[in-house]
Protein backbone atom coordinates (compact mmCIF):
# COMPACT_ATOMS: atom_id res chain seq x y z
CA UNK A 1 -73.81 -34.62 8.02
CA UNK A 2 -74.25 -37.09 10.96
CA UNK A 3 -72.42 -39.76 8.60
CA UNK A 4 -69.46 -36.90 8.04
CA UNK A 5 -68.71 -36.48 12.05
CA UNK A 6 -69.14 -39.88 12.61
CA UNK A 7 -66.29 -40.50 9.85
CA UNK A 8 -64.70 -37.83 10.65
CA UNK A 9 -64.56 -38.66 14.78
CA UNK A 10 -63.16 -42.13 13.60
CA UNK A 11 -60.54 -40.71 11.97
CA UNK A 12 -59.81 -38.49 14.75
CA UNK A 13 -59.44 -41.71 16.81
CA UNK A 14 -57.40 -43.27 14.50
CA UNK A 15 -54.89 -40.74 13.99
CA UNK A 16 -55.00 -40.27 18.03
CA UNK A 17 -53.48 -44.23 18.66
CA UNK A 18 -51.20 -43.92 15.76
CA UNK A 19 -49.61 -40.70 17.06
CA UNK A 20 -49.49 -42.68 20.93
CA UNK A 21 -47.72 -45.74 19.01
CA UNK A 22 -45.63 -43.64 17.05
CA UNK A 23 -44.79 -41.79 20.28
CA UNK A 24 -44.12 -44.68 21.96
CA UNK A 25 -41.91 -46.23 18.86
CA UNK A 26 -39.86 -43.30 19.08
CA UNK A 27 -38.63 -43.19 22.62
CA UNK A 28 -38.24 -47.28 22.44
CA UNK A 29 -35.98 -46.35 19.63
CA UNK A 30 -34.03 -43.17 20.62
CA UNK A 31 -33.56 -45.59 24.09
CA UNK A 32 -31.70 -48.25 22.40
CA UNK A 33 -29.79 -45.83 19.81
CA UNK A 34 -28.20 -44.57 23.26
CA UNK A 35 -27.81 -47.79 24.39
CA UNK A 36 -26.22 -49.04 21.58
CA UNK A 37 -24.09 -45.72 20.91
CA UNK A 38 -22.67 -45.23 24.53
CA UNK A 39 -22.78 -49.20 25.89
CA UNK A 40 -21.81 -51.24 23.06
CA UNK A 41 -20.14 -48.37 21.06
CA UNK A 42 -22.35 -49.67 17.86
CA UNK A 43 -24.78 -47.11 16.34
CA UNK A 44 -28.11 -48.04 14.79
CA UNK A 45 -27.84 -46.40 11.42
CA UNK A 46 -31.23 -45.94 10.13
CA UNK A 47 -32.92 -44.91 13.95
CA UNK A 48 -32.62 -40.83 13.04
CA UNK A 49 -33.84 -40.52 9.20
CA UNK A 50 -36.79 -43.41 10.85
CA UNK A 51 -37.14 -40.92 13.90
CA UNK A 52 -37.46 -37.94 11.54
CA UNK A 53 -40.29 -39.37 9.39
CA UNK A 54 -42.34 -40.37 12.61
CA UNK A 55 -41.90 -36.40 13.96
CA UNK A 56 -42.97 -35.39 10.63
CA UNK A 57 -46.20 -38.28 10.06
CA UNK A 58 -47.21 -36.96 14.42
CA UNK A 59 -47.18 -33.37 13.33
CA UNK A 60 -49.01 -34.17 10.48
CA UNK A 61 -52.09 -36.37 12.28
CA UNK A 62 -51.76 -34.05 15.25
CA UNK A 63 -52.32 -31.30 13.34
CA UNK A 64 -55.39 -32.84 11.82
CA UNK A 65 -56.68 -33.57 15.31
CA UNK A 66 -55.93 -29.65 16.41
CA UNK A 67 -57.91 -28.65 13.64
CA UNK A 68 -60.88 -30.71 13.94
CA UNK A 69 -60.91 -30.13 17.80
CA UNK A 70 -60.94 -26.48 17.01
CA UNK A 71 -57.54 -26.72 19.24
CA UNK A 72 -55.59 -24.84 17.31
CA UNK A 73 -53.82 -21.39 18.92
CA UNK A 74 -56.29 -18.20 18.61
CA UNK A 75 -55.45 -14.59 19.27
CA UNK A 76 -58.52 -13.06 19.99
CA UNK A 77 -57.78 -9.49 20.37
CA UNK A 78 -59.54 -8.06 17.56
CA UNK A 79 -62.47 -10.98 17.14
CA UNK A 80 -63.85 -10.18 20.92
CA UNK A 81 -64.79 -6.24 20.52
CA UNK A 82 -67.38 -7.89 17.58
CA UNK A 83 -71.16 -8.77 18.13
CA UNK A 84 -71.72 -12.32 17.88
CA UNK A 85 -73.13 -11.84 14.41
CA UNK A 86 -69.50 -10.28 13.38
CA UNK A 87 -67.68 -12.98 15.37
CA UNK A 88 -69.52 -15.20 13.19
CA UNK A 89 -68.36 -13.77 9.78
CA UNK A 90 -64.83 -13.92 11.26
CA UNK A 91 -64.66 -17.51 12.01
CA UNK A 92 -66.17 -18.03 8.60
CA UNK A 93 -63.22 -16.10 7.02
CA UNK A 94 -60.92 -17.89 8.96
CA UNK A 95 -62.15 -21.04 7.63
CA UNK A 96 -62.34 -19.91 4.17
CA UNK A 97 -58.80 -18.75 4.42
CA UNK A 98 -57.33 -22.09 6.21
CA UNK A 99 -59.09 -23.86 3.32
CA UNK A 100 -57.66 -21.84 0.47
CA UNK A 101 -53.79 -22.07 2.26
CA UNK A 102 -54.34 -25.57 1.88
CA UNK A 103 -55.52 -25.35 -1.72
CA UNK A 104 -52.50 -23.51 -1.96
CA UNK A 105 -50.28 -25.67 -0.55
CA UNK A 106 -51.78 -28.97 -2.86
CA UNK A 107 -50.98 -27.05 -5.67
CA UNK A 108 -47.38 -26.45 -4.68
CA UNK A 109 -46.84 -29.74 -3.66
CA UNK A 110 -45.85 -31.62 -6.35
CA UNK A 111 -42.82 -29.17 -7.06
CA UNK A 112 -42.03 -29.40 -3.53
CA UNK A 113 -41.79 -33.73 -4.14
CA UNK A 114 -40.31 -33.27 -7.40
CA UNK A 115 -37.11 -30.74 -5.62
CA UNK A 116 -36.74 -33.73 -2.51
CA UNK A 117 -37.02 -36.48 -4.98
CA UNK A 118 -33.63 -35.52 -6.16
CA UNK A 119 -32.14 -37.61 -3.01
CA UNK A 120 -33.10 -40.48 -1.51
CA UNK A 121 -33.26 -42.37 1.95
CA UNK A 122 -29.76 -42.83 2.52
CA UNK A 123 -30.20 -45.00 5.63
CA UNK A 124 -33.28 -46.78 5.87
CA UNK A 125 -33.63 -50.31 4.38
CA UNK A 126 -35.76 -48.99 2.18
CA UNK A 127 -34.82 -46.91 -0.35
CA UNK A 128 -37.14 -44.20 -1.47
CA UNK A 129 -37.13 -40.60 -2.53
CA UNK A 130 -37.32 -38.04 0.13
CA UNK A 131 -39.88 -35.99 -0.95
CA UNK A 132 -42.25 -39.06 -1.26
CA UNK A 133 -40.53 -39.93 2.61
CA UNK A 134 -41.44 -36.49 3.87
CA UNK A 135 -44.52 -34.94 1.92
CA UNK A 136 -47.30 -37.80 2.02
CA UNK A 137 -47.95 -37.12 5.82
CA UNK A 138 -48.38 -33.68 4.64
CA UNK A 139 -50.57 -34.27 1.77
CA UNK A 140 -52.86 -36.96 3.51
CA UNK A 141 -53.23 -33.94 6.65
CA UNK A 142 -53.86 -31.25 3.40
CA UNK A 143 -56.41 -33.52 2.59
CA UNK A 144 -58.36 -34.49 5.81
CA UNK A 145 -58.18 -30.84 6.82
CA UNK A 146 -59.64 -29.60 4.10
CA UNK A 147 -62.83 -32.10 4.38
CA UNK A 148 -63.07 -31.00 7.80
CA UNK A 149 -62.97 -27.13 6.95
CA UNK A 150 -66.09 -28.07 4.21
CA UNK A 151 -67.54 -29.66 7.36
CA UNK A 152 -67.25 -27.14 9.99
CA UNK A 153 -68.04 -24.50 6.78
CA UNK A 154 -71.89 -25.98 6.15
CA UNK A 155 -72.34 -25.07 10.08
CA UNK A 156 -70.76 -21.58 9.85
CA UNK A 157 -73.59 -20.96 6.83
CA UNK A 158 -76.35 -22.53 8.44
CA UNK A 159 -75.60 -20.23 11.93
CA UNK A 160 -74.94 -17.24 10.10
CA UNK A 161 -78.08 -17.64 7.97
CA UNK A 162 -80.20 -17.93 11.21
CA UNK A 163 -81.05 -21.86 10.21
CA UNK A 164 -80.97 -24.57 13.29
CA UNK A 165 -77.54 -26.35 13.99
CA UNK A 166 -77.17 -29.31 15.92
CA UNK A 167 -75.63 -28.12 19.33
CA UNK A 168 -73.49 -31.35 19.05
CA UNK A 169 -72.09 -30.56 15.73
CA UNK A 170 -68.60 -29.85 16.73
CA UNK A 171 -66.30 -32.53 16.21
CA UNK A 172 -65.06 -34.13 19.82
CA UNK A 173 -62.66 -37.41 20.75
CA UNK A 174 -64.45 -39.75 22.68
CA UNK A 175 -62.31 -42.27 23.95
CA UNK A 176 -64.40 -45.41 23.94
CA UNK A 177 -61.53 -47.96 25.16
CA UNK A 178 -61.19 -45.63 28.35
CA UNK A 179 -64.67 -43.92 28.90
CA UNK A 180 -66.31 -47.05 29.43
């Protein structure tokens, strides 16, 4: 499982820069649209439908990076009156249930491509169908969450059996450009 977290944390990185460059690629865009729009009275027509697939592939990587953080929003109202034993089980449903949503959501997918398919980029140089445009971020996230839920999963079973777990299972960004 070392090999797993190891993969895993490098993905984490990866995504991590890309969302920073697509970040960055954004406002450097949206600044000249403006620029262009209210100085030389000249829109850049493909900027938004280019700006909207960059919101929708950082959602999709940031999401993945909640999730393997363990970042994600909790409510913890009813999960704190449980003994740690119970608290357990809980997190183990939770994880069983985030993996079977995305299950769920792989299986709807292709519908889901084959209804935005029916129009295509109407702006960017390239000309591809929308549902291709908007639904691979969400089916390469789908994908990456779901091996992390398997991952954090084998740890839930092991601590809820009683069997030893790694105190430094849990997945964590290490910045290696900056911490050193």
């Amino acid at each position: 499982m070392k090999n797993v977290k190891k993969a895993l944390e490098g993905i984490m990185n990866i995504e991590i820069w890309t969302c920073g460059a697509l970040i960055l690629i954004m406002v450097i865009l949206m600044c000249s649209e403006i620029v262009m729009r209210y100085v030389f009275n000249n829109s850049i027509i493909w900027v938004q439908e280019f700006a909207i697939g960059e919101f929708i592939w950082i959602v999709a990587l940031c999401g993945n990076v909640a999730l393997m953080l363990r970042s994600h929003v909790t409510v913890k109202t009813f999960s704190q009156f449980l003994s740690e034993k119970g608290q357990q089980r809980f997190r183990l449903i939770a994880t069983v249930f985030i993996f079977l949503a995305l299950i769920y959501m792989l299986l709807n997918l292709p519908s889901s491509i084959a209804i935005q398919n029916k129009t295509r980029t109407s702006a960017l140089p390239l000309n591809i169908g929308k549902g291709f445009y908007y639904s691979v971020p969400l089916f390469l996230s789908a994908i990456i969450m779901m091996i992390t839920q398997i991952y954090y999963f084998y740890y839930q079973i092991r601590e809820l059996l009683g069997k030893p777990v790694a105190e430094d299972y849990p997945l964590v960004w290490r910045n290696k450009e900056i911490a050193s």
